[in-house]
N, C-alpha and C. Protein backbone atom coordinates (compact mmCIF):
# COMPACT_ATOMS: atom_id res chain seq x y z
N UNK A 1 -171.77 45.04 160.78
CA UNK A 1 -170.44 45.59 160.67
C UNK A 1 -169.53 44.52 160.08
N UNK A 2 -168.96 44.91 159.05
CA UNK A 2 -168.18 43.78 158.70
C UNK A 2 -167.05 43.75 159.02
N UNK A 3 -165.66 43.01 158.57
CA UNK A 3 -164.30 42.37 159.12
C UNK A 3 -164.06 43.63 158.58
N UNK A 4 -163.80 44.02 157.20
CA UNK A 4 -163.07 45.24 157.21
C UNK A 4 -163.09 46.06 157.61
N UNK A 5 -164.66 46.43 157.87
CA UNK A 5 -164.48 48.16 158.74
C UNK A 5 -164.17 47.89 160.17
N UNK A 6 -164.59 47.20 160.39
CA UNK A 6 -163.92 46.88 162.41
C UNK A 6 -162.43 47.06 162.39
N UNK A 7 -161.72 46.16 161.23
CA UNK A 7 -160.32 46.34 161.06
C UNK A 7 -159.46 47.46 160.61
N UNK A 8 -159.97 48.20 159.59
CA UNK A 8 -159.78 49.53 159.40
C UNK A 8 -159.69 50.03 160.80
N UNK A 9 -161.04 50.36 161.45
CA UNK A 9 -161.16 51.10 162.56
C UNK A 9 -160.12 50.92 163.84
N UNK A 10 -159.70 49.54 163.96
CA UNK A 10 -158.87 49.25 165.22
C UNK A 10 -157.22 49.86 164.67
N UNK A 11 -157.03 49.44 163.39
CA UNK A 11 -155.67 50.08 162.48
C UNK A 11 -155.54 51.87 162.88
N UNK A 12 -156.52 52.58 162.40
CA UNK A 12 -156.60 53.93 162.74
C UNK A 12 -156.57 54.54 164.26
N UNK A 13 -157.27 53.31 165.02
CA UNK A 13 -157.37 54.09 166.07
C UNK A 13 -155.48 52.89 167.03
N UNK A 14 -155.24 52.46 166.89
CA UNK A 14 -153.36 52.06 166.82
C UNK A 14 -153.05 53.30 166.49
N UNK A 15 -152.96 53.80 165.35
CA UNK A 15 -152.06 55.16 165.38
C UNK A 15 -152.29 55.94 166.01
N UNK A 16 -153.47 56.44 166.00
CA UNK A 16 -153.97 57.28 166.85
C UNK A 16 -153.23 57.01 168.37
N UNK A 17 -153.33 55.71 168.77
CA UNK A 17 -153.05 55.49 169.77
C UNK A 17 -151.63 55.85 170.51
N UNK A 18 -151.06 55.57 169.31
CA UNK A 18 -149.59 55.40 169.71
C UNK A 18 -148.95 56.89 169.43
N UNK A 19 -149.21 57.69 168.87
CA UNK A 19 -148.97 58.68 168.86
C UNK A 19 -149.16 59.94 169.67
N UNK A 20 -150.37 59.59 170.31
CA UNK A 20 -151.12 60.22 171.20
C UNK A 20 -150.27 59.92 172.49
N UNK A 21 -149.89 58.15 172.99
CA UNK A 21 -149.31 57.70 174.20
C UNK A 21 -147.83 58.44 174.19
N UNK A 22 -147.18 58.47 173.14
CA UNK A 22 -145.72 58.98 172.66
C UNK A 22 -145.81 60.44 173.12
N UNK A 23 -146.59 61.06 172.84
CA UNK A 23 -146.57 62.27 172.83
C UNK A 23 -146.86 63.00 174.35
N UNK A 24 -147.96 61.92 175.03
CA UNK A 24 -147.68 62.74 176.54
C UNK A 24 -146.80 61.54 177.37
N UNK A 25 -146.29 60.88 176.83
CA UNK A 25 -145.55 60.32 177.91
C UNK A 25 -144.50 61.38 178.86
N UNK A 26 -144.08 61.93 178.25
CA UNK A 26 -143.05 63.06 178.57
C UNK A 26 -143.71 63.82 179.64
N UNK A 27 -144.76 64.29 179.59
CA UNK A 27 -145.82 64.91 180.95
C UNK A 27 -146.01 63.67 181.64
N UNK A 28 -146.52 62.40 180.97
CA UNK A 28 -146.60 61.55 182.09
C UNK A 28 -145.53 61.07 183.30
N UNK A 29 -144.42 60.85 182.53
CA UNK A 29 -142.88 60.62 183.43
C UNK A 29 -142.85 61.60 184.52
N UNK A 30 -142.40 63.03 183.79
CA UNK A 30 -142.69 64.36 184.75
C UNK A 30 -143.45 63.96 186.21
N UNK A 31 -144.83 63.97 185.64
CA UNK A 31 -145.44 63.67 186.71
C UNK A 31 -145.58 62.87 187.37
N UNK A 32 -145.47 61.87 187.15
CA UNK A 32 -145.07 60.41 187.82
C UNK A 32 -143.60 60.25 188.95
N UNK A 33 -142.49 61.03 188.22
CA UNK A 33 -141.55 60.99 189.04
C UNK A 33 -141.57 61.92 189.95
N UNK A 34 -142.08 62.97 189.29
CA UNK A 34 -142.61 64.25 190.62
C UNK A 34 -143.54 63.77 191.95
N UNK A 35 -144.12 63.39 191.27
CA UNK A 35 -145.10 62.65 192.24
C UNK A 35 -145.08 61.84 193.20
N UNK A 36 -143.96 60.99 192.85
CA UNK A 36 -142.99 60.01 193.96
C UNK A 36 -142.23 61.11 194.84
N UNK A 37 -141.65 61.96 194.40
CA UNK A 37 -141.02 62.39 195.32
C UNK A 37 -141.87 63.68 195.93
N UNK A 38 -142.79 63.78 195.96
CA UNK A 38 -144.30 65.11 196.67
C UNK A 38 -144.75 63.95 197.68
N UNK A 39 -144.55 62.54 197.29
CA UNK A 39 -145.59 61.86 198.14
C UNK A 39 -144.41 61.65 199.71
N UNK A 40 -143.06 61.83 199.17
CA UNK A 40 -142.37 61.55 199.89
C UNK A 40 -141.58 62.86 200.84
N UNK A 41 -142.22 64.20 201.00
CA UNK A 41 -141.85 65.11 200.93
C UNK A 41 -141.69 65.20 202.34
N UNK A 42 -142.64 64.68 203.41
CA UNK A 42 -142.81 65.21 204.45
C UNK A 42 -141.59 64.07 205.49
N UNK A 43 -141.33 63.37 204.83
CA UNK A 43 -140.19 62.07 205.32
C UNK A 43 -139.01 62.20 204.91
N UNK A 44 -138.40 62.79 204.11
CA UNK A 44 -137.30 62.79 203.73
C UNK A 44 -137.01 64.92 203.58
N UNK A 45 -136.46 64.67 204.49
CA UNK A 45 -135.31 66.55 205.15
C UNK A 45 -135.38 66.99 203.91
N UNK A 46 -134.46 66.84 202.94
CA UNK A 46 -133.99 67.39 201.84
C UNK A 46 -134.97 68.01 200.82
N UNK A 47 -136.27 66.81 200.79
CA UNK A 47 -137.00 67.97 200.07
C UNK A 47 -138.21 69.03 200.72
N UNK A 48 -138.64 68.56 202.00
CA UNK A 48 -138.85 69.67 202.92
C UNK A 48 -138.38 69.61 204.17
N UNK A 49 -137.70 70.66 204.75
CA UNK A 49 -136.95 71.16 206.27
C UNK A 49 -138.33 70.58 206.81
N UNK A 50 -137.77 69.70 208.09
CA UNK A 50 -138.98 69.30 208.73
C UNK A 50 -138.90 70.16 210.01
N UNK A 51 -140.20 70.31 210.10
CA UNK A 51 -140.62 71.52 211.35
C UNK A 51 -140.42 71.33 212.75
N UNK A 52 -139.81 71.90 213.00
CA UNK A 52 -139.14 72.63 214.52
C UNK A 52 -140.25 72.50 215.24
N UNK A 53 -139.84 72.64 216.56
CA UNK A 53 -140.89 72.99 217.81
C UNK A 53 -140.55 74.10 218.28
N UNK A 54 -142.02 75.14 218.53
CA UNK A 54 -141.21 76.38 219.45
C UNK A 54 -141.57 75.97 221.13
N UNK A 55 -141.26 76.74 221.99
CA UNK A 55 -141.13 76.92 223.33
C UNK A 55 -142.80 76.53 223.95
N UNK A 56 -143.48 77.48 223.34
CA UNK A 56 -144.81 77.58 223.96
C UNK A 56 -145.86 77.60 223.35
N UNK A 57 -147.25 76.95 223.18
CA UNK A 57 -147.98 76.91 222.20
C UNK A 57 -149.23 77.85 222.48
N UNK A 58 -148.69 78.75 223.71
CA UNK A 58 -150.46 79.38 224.22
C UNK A 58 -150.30 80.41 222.94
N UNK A 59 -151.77 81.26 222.24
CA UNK A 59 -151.61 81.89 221.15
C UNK A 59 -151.66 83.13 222.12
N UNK A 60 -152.08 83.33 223.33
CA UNK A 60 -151.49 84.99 223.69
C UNK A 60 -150.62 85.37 223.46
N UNK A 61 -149.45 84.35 223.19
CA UNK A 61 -148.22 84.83 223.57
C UNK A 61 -147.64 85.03 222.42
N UNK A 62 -148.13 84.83 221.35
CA UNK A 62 -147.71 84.79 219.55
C UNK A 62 -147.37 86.14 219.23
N UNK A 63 -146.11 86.42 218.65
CA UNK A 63 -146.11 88.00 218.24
C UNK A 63 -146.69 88.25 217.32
N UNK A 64 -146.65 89.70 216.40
CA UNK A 64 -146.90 89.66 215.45
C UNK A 64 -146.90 88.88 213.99
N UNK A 65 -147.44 89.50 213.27
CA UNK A 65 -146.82 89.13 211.92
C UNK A 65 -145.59 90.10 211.41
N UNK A 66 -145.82 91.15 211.79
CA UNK A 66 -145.20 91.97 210.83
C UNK A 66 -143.54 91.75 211.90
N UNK A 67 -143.46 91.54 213.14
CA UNK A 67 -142.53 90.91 214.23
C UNK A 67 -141.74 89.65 213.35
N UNK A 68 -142.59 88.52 213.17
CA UNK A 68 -142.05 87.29 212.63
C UNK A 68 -141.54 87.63 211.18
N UNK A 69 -141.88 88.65 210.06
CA UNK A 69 -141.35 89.09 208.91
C UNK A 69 -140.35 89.64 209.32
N UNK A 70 -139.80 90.49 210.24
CA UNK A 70 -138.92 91.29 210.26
C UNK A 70 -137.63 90.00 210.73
N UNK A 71 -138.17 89.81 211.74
CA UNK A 71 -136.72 88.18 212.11
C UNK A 71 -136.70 87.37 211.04
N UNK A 72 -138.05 87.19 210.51
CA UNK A 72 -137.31 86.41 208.98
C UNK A 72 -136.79 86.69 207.54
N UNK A 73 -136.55 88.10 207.72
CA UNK A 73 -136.05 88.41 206.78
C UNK A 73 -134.52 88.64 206.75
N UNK A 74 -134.57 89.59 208.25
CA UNK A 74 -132.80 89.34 208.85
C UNK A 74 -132.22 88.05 208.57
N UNK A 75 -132.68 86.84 209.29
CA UNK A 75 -132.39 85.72 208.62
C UNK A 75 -131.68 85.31 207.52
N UNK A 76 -132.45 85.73 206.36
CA UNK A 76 -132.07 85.68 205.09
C UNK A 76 -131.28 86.94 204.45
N UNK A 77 -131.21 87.74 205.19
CA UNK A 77 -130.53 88.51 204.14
C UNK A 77 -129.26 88.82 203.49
N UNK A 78 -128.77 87.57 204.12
CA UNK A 78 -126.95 87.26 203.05
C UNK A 78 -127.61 86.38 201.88
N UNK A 79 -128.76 86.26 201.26
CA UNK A 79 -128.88 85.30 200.01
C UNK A 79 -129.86 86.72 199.46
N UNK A 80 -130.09 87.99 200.05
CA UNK A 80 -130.38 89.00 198.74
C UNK A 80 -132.11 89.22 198.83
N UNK A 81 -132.90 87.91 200.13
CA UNK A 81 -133.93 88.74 200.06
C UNK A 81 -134.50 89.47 201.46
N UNK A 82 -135.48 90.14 201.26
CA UNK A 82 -135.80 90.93 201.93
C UNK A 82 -137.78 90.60 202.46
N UNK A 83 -138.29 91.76 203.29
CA UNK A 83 -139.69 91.57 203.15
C UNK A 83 -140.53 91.28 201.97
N UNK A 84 -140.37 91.99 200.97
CA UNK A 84 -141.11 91.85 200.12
C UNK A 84 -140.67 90.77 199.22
N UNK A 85 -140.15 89.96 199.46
CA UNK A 85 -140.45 88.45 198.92
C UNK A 85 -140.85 87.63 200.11
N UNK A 86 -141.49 88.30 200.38
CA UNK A 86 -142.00 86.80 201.58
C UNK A 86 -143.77 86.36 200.61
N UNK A 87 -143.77 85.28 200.39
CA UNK A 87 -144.68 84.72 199.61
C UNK A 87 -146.09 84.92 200.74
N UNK A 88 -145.51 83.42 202.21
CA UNK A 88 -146.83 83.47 202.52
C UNK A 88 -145.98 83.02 204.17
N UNK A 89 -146.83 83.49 204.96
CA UNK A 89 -146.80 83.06 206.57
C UNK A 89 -147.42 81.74 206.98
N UNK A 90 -147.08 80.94 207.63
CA UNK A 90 -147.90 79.29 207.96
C UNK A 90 -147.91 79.03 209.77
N UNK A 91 -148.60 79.52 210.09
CA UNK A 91 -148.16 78.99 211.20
C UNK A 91 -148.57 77.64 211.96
N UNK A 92 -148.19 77.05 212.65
CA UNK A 92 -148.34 75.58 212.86
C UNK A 92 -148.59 75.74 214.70
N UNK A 93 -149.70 75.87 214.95
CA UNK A 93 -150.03 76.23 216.27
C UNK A 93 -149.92 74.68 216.95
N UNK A 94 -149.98 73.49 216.90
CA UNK A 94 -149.56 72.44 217.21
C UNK A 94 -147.94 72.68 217.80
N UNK A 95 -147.23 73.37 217.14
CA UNK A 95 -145.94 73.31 217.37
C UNK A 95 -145.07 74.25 217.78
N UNK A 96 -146.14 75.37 217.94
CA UNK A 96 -145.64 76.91 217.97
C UNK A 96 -144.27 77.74 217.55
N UNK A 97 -144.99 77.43 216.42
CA UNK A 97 -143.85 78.32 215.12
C UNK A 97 -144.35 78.52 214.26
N UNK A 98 -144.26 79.70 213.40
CA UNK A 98 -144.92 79.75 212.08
C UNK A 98 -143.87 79.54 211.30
N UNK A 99 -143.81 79.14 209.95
CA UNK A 99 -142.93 79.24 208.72
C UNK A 99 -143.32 80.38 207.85
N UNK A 100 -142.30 80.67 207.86
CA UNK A 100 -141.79 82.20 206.57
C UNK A 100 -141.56 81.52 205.44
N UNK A 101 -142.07 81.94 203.74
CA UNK A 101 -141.84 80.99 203.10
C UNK A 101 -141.70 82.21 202.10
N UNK A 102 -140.24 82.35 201.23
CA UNK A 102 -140.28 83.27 200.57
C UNK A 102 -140.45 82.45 199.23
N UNK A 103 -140.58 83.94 198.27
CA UNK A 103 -141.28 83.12 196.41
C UNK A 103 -139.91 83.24 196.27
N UNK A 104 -139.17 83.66 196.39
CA UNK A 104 -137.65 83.89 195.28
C UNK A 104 -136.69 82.91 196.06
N UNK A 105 -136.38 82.13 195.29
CA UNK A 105 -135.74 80.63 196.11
C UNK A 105 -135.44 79.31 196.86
N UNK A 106 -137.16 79.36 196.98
CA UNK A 106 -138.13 78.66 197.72
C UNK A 106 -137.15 78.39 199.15
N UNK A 107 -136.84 79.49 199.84
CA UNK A 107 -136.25 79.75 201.01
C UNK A 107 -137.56 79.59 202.43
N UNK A 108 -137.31 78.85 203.19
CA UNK A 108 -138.11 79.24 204.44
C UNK A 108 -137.47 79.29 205.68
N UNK A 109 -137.66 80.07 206.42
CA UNK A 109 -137.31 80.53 208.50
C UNK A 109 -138.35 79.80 208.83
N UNK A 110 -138.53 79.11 210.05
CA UNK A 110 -139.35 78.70 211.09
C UNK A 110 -138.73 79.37 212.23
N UNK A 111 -139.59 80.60 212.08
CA UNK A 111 -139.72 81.06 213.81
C UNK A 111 -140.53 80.82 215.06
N UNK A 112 -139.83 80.88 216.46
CA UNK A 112 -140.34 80.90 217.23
C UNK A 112 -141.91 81.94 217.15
N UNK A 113 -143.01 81.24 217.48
CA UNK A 113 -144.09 82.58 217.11
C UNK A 113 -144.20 83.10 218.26
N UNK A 114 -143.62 82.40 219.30
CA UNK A 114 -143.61 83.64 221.15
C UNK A 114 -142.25 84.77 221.34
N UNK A 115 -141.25 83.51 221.08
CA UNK A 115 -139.93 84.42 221.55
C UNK A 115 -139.41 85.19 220.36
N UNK A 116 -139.51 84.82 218.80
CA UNK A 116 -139.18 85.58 217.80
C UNK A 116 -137.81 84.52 217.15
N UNK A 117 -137.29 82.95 218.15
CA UNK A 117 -135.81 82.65 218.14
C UNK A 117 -135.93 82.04 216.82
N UNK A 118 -135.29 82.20 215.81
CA UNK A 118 -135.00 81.61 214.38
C UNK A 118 -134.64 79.98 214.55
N UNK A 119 -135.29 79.27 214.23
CA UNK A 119 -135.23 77.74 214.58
C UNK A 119 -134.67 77.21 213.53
N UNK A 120 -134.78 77.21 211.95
CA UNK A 120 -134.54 76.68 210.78
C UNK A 120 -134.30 77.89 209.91
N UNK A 121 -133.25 77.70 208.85
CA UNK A 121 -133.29 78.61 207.45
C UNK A 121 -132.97 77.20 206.76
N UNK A 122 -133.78 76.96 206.15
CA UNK A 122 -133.41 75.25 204.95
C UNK A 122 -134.19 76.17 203.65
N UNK A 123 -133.73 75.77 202.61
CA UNK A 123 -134.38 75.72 201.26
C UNK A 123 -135.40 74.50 200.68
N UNK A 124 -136.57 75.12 200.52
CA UNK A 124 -137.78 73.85 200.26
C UNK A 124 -137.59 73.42 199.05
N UNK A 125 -137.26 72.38 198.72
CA UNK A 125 -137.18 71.87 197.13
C UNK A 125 -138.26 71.45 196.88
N UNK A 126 -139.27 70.55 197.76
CA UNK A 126 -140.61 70.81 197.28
C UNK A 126 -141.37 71.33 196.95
N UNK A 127 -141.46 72.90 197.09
CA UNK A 127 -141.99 74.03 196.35
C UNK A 127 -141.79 73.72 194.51
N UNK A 128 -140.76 73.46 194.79
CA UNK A 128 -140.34 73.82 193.01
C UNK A 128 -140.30 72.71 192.19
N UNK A 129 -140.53 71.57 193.17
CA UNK A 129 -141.14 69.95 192.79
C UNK A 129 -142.13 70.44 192.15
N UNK A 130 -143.41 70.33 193.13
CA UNK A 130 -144.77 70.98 192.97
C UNK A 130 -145.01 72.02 191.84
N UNK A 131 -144.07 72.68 191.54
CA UNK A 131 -144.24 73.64 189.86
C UNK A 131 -144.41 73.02 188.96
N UNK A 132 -142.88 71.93 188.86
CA UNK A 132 -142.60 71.17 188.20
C UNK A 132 -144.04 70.25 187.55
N UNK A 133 -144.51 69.36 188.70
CA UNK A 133 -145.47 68.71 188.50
C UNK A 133 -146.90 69.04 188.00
N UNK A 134 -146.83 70.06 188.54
CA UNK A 134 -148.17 70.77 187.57
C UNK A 134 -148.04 71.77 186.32
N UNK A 135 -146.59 71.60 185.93
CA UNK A 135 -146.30 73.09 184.93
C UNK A 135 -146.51 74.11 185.47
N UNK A 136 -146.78 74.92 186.43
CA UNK A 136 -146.60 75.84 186.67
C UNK A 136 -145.17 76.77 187.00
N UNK A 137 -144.20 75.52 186.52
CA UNK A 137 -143.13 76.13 186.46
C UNK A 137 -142.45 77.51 185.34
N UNK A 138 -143.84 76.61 184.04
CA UNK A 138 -143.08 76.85 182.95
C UNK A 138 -144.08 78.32 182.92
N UNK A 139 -145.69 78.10 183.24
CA UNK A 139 -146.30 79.32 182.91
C UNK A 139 -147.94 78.95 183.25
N UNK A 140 -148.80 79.99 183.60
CA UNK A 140 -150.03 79.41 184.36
C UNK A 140 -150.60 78.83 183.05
N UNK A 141 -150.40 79.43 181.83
CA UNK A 141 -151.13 79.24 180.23
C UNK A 141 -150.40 77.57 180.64
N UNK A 142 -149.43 77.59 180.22
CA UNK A 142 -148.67 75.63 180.32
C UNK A 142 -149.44 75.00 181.04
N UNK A 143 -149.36 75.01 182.49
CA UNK A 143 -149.96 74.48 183.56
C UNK A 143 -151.24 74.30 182.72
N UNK A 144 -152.69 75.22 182.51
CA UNK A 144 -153.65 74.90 182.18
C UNK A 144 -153.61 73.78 180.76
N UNK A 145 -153.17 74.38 180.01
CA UNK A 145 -153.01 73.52 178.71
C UNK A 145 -152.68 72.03 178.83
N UNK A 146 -151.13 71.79 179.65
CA UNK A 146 -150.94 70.43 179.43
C UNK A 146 -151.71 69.68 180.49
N UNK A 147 -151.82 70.30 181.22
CA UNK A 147 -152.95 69.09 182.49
C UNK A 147 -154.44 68.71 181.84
N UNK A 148 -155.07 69.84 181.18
CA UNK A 148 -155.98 69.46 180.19
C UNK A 148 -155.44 68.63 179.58
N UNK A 149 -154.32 68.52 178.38
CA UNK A 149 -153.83 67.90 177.28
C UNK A 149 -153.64 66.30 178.03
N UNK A 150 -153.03 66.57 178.86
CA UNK A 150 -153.14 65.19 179.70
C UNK A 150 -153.86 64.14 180.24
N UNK A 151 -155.00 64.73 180.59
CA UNK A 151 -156.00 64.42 181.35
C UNK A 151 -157.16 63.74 180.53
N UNK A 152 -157.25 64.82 178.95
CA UNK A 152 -157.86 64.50 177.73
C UNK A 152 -157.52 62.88 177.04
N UNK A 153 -155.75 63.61 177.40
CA UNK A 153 -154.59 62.42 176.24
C UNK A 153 -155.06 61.24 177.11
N UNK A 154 -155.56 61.20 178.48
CA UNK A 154 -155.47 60.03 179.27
C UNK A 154 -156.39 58.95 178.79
N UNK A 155 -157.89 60.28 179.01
CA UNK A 155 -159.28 59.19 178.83
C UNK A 155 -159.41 58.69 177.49
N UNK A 156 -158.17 59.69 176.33
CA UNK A 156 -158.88 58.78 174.97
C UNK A 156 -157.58 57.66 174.95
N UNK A 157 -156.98 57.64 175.58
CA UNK A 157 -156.23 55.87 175.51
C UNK A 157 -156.56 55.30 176.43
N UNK A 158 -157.49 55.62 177.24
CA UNK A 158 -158.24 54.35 177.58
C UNK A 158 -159.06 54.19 176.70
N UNK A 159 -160.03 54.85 176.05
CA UNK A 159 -161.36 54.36 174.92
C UNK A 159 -160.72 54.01 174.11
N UNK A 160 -159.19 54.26 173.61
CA UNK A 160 -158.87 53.26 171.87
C UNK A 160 -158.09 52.41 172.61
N UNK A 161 -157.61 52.15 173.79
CA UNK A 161 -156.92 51.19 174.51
C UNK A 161 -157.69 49.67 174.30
N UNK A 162 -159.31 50.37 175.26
CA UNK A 162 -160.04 48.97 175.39
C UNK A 162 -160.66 49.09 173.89
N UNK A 163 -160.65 49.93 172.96
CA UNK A 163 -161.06 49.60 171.74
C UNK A 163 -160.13 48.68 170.71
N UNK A 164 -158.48 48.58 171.06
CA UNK A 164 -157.41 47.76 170.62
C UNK A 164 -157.55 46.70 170.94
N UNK A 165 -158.46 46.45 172.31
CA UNK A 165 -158.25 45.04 172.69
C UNK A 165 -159.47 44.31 172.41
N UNK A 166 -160.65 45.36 171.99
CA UNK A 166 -161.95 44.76 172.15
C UNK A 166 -162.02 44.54 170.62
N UNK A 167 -161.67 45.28 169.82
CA UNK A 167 -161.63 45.60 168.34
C UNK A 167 -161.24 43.68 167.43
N UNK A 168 -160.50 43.29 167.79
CA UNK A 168 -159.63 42.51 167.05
C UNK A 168 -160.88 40.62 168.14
N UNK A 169 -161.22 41.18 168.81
CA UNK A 169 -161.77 40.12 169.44
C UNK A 169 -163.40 40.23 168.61
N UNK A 170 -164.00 41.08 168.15
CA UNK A 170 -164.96 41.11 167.25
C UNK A 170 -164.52 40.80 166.18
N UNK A 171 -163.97 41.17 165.21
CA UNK A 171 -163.48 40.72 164.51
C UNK A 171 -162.93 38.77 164.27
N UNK A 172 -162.59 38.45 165.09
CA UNK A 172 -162.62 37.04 165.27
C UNK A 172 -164.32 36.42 165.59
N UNK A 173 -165.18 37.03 166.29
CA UNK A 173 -166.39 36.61 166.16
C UNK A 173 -167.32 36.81 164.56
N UNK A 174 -166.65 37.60 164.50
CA UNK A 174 -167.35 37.78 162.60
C UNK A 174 -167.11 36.85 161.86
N UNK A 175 -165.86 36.56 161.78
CA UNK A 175 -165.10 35.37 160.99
C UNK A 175 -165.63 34.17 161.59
N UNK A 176 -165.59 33.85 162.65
CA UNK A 176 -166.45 32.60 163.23
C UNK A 176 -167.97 32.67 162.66
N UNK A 177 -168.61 33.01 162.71
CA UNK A 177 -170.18 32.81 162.19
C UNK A 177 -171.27 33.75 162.48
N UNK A 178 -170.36 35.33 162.78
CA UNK A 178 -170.86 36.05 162.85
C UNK A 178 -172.12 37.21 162.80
């Protein structure tokens, strides 16, 4: 292999490089700053309501579901939603309460799961962190595409990364007595 084509090759794969790093940095930041604050979600109130305790943890005593939808929807219904945005039910038998977690607003109730008593109405901003960070904010097609695009964009700047650094150090062994 001679000086020029090694050098050619490390030149091409620089652009390559840098164009490629330029181009997902913007997903990288995203996710990076998202990511600081997902790791920090369960410690700091604001971006998730931290969970209540109910009264009693025996599960005989747990009402329904369709019981805990109905108190958590009353709850909410000066912000416009109703049952049928309730996303998903959680209940936290450690603590005896389930969380109501609606899709439209990333709104959640923590009810009592014995007595029915409404403990929390907070808005989860971590929900919509978590979109954020995976694109699924923008669309499930996005989400798939750029996490691929990312993930791709990642491993080939590492191979022309250590090829930038390894590239130019052959090249000096050629010229030495190669």
């Amino acid at each position: 292999m001679s000086t020029r084509s090694v050098a050619k090759s490390v030149r091409g794969y620089r652009k390559i490089h840098r164009y490629l790093g330029l181009s997902i940095s913007i997903l990288l930041i995203t996710s990076a700053i998202t990511g600081i604050l997902l790791g920090w979600k369960k410690n700091v109130d604001l971006l998730q309501p931290p969970t209540q305790k109910g009264e009693q943890l025996d599960y005989a005593q747990y009402q329904p579901v369709e019981s805990l939808a109905n108190v958590a929807a009353s709850a909410v219904d000066s912000l416009g939603l109703d049952r049928t945005n309730i996303d998903r039910v959680e209940y936290r038998p450690t603590k005896g309460i389930a969380k109501v977690i609606f899709d439209t607003g990333s709104w959640e109730v923590q009810v009592d799961a014995t007595n029915l008593k409404v403990l929390s109405v907070a808005k989860r901003h971590s929900d919509w962190i978590e979109r954020l960070h995976d694109g699924s904010i923008i669309s499930d097609l996005f989400k798939l595409v750029s996490m691929n695009f990312l993930g791709f964009g990642l491993l080939f700047l590492i191979v022309t990364g250590i090829w930038l650094w390894w590239g130019p150090k052959k090249i000096r062994a050629i010229k030495k007595g190669g």
